[in-house]
N, C-alpha and C. Protein backbone atom coordinates (compact mmCIF):
# COMPACT_ATOMS: atom_id res chain seq x y z
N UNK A 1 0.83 -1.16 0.00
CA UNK A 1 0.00 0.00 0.00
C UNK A 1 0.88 1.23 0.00
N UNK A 2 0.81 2.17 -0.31
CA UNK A 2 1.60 3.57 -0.74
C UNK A 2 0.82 4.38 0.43
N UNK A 3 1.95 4.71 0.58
CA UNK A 3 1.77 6.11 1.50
C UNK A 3 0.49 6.88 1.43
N UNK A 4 0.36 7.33 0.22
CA UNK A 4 -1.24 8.10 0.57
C UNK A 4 -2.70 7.65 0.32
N UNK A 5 -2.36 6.46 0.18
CA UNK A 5 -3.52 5.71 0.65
C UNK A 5 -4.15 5.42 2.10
N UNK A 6 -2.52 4.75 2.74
CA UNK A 6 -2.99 5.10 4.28
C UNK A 6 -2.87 6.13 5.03
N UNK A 7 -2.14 7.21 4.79
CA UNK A 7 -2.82 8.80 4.74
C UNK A 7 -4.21 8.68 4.74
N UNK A 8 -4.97 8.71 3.75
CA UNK A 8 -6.21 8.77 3.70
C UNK A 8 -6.80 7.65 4.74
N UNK A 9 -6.79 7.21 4.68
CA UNK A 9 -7.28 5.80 5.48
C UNK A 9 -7.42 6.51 6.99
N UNK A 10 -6.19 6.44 7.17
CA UNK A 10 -5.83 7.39 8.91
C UNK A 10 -6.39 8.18 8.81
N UNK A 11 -6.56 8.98 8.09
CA UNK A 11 -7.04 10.59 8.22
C UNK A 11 -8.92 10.17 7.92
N UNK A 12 -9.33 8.95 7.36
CA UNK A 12 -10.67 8.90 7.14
C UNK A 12 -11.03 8.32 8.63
N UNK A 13 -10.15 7.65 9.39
CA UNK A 13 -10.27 6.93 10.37
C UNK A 13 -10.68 7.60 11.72
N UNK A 14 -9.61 9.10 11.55
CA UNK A 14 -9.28 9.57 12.33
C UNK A 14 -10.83 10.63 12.67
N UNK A 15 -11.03 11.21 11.74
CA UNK A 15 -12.23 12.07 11.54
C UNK A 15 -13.63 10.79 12.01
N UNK A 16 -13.81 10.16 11.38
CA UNK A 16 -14.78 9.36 11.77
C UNK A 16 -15.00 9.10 13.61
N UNK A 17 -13.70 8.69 13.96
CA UNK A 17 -14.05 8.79 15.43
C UNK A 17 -13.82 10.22 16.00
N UNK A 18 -13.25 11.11 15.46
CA UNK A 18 -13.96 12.33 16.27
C UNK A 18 -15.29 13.34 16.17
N UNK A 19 -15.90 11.96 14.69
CA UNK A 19 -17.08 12.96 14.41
C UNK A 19 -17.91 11.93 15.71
N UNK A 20 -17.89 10.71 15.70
CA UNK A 20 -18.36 9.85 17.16
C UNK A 20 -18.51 10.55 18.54
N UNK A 21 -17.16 10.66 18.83
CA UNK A 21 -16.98 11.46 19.85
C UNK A 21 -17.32 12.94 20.04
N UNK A 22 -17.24 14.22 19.38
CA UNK A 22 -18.50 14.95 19.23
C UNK A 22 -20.26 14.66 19.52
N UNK A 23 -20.13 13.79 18.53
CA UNK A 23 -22.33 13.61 19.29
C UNK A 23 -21.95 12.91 20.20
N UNK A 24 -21.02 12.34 20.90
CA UNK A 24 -21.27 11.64 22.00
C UNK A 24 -21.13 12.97 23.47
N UNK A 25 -20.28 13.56 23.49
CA UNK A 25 -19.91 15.04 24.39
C UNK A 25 -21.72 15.84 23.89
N UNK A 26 -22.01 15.91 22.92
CA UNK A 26 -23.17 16.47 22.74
C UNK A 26 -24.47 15.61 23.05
N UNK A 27 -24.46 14.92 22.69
CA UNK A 27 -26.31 14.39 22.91
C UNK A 27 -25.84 14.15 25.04
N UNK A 28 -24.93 13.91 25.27
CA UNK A 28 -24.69 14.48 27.02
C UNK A 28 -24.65 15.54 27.65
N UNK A 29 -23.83 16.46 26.44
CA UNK A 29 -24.17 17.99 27.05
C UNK A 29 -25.69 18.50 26.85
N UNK A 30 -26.73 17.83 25.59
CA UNK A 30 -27.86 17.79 25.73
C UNK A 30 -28.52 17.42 26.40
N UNK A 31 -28.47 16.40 27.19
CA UNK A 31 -29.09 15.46 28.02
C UNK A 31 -28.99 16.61 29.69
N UNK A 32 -27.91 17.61 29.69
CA UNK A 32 -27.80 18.07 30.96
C UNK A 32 -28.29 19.21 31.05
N UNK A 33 -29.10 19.78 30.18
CA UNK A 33 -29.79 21.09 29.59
C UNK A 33 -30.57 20.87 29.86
N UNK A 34 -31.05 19.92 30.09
CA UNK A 34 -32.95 19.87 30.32
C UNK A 34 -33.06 18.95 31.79
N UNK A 35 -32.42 19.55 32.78
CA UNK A 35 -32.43 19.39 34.08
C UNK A 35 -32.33 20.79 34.82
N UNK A 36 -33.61 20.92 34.79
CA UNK A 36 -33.51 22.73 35.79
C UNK A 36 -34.50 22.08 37.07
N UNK A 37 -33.40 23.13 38.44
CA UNK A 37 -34.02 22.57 39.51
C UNK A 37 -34.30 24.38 40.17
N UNK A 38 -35.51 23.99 40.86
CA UNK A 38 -35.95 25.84 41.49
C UNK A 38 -35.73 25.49 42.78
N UNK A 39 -35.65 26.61 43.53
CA UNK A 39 -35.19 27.10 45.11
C UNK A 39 -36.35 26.18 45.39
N UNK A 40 -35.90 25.94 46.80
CA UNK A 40 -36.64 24.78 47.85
C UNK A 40 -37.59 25.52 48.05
N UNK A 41 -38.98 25.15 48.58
CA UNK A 41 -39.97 25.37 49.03
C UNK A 41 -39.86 25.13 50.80
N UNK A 42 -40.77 25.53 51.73
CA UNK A 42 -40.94 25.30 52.78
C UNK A 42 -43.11 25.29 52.99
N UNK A 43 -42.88 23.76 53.14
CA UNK A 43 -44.82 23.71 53.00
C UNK A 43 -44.70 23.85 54.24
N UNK A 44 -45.76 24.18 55.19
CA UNK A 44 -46.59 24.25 56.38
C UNK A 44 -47.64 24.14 56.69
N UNK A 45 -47.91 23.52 57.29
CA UNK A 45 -49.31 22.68 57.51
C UNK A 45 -50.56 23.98 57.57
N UNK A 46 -51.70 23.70 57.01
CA UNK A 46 -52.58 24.34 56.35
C UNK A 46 -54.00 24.47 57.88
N UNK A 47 -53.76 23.32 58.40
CA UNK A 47 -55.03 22.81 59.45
C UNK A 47 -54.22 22.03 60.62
N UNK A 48 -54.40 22.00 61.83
CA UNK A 48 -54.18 21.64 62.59
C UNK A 48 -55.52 21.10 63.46
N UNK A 49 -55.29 20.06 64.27
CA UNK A 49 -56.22 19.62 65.05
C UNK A 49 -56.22 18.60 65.71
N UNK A 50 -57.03 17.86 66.45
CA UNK A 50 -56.92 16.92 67.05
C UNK A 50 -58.25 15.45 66.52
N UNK A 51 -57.98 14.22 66.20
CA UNK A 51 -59.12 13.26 66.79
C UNK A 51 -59.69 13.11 67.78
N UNK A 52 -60.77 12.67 67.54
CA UNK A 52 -61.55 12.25 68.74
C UNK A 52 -62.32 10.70 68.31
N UNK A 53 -62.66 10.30 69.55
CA UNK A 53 -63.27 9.04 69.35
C UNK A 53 -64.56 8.79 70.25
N UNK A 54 -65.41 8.53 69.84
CA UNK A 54 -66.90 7.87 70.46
C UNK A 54 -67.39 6.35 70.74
N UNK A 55 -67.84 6.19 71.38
CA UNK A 55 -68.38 4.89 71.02
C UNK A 55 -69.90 4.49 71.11
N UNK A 56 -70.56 6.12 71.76
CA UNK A 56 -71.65 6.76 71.51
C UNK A 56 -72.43 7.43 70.88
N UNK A 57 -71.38 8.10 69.99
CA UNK A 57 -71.63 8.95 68.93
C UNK A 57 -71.75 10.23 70.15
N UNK A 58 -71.67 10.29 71.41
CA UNK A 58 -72.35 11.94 71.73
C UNK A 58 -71.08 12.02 72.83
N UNK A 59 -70.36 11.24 73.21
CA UNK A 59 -69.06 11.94 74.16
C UNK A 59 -68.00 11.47 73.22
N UNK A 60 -67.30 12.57 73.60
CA UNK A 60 -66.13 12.30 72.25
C UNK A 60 -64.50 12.95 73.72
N UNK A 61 -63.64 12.21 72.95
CA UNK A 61 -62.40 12.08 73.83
C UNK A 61 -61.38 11.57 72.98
N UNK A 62 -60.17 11.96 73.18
CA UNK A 62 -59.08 12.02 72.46
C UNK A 62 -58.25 10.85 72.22
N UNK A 63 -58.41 9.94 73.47
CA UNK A 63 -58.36 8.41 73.51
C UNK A 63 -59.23 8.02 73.88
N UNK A 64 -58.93 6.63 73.49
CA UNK A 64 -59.63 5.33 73.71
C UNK A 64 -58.77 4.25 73.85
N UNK A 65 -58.96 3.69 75.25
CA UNK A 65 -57.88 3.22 75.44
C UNK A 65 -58.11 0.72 75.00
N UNK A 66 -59.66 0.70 75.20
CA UNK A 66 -59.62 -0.31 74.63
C UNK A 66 -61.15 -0.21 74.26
N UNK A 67 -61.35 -1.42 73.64
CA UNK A 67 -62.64 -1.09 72.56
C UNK A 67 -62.50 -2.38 72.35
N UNK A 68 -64.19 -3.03 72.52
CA UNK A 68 -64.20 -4.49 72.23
C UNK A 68 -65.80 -4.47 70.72
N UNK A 69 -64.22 -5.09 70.06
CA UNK A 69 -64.98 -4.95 68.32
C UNK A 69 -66.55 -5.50 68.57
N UNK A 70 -66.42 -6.66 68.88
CA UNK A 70 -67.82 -7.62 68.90
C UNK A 70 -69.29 -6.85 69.64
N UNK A 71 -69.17 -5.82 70.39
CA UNK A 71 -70.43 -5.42 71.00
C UNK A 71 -70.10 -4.06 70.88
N UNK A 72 -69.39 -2.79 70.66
CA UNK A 72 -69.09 -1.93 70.62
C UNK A 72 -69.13 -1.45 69.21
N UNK A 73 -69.22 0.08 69.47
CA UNK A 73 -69.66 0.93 68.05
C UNK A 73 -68.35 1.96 68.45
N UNK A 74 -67.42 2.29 67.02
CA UNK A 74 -66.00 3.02 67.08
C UNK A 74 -66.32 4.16 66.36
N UNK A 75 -66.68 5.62 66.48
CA UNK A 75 -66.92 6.44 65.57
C UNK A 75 -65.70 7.34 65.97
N UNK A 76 -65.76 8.42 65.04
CA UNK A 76 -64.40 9.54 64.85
C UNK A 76 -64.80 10.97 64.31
N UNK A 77 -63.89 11.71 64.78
CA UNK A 77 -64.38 13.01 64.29
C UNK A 77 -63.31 13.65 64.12
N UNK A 78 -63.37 14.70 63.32
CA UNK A 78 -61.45 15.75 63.86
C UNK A 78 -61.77 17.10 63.83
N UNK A 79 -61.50 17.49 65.17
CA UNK A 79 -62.14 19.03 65.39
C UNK A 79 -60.69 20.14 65.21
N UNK A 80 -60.76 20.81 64.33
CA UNK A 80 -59.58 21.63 63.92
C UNK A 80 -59.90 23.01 65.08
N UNK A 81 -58.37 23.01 65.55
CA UNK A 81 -57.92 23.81 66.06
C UNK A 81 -57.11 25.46 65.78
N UNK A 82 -57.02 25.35 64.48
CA UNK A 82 -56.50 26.48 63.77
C UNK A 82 -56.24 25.63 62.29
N UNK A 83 -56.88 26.97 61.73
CA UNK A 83 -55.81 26.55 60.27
C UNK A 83 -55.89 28.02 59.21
N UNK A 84 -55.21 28.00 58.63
CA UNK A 84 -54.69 29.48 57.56
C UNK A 84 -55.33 29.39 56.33
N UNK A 85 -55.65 28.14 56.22
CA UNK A 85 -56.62 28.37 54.52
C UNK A 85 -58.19 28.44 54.47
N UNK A 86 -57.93 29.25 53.23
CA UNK A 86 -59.54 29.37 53.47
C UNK A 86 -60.16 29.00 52.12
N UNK A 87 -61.17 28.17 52.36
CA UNK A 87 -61.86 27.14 50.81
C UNK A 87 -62.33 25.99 51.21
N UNK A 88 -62.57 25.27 50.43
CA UNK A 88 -62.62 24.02 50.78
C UNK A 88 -62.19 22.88 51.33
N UNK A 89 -62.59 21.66 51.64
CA UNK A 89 -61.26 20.88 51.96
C UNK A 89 -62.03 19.86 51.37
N UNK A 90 -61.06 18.77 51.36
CA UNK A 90 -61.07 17.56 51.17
C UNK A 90 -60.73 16.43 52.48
N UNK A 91 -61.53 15.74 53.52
CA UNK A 91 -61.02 14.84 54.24
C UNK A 91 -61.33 13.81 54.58
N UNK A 92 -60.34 13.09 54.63
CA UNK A 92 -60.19 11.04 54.67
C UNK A 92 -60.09 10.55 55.76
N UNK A 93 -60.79 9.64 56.44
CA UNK A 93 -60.22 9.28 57.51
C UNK A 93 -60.16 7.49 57.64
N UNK A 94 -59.60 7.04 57.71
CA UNK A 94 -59.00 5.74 57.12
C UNK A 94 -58.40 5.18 58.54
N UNK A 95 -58.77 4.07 58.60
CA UNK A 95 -58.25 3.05 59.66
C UNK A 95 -57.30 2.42 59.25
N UNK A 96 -56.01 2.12 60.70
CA UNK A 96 -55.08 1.71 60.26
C UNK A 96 -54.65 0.62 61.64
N UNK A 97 -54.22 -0.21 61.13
CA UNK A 97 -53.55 -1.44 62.21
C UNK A 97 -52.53 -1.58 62.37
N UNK A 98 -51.87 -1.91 63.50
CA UNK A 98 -50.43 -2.00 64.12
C UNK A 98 -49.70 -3.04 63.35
N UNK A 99 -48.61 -3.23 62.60
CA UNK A 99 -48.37 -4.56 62.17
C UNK A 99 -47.09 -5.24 63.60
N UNK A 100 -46.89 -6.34 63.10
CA UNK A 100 -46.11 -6.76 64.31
C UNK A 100 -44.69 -6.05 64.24
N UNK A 101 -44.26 -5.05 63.25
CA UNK A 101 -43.18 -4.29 63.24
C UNK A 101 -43.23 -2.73 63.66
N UNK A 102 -44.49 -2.82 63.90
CA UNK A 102 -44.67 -1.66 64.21
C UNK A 102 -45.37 -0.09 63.44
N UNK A 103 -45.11 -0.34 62.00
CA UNK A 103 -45.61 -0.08 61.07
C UNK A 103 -47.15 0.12 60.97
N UNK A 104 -47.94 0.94 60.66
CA UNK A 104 -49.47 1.07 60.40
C UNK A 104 -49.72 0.65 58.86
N UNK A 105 -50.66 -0.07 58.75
CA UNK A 105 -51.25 -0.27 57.66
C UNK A 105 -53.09 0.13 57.67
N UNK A 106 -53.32 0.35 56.36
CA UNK A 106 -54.62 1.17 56.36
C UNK A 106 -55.46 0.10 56.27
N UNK A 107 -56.43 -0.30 56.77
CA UNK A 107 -57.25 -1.60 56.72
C UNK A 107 -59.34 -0.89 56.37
N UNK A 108 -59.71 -1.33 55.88
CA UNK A 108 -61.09 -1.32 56.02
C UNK A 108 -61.19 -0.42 54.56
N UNK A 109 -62.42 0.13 54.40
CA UNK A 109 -62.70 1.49 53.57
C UNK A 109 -62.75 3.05 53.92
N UNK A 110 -61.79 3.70 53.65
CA UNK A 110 -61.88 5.35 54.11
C UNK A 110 -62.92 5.95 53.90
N UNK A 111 -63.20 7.18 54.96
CA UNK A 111 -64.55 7.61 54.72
C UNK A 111 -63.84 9.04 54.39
N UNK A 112 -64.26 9.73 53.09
CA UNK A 112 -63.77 10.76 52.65
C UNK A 112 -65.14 11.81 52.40
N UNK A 113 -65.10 13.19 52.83
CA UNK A 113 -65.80 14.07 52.92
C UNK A 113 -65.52 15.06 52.26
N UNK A 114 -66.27 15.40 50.79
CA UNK A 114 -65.54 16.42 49.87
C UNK A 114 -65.79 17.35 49.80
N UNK A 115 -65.67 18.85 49.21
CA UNK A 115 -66.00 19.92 49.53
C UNK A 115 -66.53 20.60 51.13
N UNK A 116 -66.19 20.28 51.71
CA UNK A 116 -66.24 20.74 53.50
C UNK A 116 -65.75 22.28 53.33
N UNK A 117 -65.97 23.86 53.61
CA UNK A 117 -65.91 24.49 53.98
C UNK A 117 -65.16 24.47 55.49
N UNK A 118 -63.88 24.55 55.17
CA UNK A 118 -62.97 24.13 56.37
C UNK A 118 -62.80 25.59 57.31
N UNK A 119 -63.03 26.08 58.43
CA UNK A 119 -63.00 27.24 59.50
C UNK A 119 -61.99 26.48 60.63
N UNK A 120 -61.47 27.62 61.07
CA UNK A 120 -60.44 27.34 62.67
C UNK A 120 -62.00 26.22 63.83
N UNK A 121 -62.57 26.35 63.57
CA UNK A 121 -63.67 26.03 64.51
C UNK A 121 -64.57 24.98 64.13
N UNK A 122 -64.21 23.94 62.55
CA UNK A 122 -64.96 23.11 62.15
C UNK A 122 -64.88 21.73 62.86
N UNK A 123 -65.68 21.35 63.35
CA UNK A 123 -65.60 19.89 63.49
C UNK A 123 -66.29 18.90 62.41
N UNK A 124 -65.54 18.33 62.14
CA UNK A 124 -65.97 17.08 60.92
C UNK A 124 -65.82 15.65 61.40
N UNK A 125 -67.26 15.07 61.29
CA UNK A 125 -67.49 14.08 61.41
C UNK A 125 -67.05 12.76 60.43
N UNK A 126 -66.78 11.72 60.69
CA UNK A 126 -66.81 10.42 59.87
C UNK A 126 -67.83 10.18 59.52
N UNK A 127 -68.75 10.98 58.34
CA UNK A 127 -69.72 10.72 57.44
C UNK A 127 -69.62 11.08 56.33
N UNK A 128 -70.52 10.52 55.81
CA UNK A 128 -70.62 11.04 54.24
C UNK A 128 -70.61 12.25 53.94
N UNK A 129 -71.24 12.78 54.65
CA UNK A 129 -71.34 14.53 54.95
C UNK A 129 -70.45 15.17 55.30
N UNK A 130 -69.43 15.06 56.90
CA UNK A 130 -69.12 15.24 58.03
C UNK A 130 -69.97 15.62 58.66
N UNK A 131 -71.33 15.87 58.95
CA UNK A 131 -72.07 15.67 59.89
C UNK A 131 -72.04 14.66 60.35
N UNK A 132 -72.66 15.01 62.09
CA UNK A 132 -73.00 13.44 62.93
C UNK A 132 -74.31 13.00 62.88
N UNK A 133 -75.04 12.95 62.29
CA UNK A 133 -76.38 12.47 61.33
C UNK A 133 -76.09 11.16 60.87
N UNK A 134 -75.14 10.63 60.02
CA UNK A 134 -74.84 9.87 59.64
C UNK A 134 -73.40 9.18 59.70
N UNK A 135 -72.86 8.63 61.27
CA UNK A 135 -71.57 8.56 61.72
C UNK A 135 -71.27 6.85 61.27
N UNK A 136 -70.06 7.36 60.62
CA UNK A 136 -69.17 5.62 60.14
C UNK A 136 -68.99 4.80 61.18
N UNK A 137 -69.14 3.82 61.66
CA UNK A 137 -69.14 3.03 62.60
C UNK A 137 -67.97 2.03 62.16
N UNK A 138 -66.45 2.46 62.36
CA UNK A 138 -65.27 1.91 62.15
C UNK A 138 -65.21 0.30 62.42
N UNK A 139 -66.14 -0.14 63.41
CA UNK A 139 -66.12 -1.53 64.34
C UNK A 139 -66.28 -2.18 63.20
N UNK A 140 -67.23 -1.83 62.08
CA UNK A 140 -67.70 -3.21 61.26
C UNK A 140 -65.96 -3.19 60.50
N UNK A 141 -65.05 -2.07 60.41
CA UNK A 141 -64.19 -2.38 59.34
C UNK A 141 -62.86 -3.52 60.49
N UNK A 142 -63.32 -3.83 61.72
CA UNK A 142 -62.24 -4.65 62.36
C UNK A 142 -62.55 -5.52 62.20
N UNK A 143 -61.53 -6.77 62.18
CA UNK A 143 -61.30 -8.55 61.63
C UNK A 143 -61.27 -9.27 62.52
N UNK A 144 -60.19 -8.37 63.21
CA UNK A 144 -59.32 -9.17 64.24
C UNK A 144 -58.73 -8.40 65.48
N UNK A 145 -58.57 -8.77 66.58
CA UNK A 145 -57.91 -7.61 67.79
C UNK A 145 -56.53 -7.28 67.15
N UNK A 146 -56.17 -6.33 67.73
CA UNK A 146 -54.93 -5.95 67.75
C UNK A 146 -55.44 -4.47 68.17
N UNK A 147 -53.92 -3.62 67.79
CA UNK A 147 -53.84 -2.05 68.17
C UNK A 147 -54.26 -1.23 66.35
N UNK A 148 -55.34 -0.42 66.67
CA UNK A 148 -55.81 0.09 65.77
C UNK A 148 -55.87 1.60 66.00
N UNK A 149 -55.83 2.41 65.18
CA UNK A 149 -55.85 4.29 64.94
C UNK A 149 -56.79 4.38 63.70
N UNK A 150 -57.33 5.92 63.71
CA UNK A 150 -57.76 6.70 62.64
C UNK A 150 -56.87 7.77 62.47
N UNK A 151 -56.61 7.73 60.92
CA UNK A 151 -55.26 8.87 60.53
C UNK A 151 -56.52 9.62 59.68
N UNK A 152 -56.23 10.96 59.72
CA UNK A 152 -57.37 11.81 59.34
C UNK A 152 -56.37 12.76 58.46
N UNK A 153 -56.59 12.77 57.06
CA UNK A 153 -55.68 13.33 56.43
C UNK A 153 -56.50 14.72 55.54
N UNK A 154 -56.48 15.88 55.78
CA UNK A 154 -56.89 17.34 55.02
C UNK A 154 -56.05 17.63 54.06
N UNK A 155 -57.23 17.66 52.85
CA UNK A 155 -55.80 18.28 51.86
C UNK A 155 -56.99 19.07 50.98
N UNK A 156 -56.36 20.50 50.21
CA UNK A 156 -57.66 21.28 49.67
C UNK A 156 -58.32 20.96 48.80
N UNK A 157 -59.11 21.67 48.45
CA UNK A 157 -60.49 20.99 47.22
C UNK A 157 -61.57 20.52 47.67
């Protein structure tokens, strides 16, 4: 082979992998262009408040310290203590069981109450409504003993 054949050769060789290496530095320097991150946020809770629990539906108390599923009625309410937004709300209140690690898991069907007009001074019931007219009776959603809670979660809408 003569000299400027593999001249060419090298020099076709040579270009070829730096035209490679170009889109390769590029479709990465592309790939890092379309990662934009904005200043942190700080959320703060919107509603504050406490549960309560019945087994009367008409005295309500913050614990309950045991509750026997088989003859007993478990109702819930969450009476807000302050909160900064003003609109609607959205709220769930969902039963949850102790697992043997310690962990809660959500057991039964949540009772969710939509459009609620949420005030520092609302109390909302576990109904369809949140009125106590028509109070969820948590007992039918228990199986089995163990340690059980209602997590009552507000979020807007």
């Amino acid at each position: 082979m003569s000299k400027g054949i593999k001249s060419r050769k090298l020099l076709l060789i040579s270009t070829v992998l730096t035209i490679i290496a170009i889109a390769l530095v590029l479709s990465v320097y592309g790939a890092l262009l379309g990662t934009f991150n904005g200043n942190s946020v700080t959320v703060t809770d919107f509603a504050q408040g406490a549960i309560q629990y019945s087994a009367d539906g008409s005295t309500w108390s913050t614990s309950m310290t045991t509750f026997n599923a088989t003859t007993g009625h478990w109702y819930a309410r969450f009476e807000v203590s302050s909160t900064t937004y003003t609109g609607t709300a959205t709220i769930t209140f969902t039963l949850q069981e102790q697992n043997t690690d310690g962990a809660w898991a959500s057991t039964g069907t949540p009772v969710t109450v939509s459009g609620y007009s949420l005030t520092s001074t609302s109390i909302i019931y576990a109904s369809s409504d949140g009125s106590s007219s028509s109070l969820h009776d948590f007992s039918g959603d228990i199986s089995s003993g163990g340690t059980y809670r209602i997590s009552v979660t507000v979020a807007s809408g």
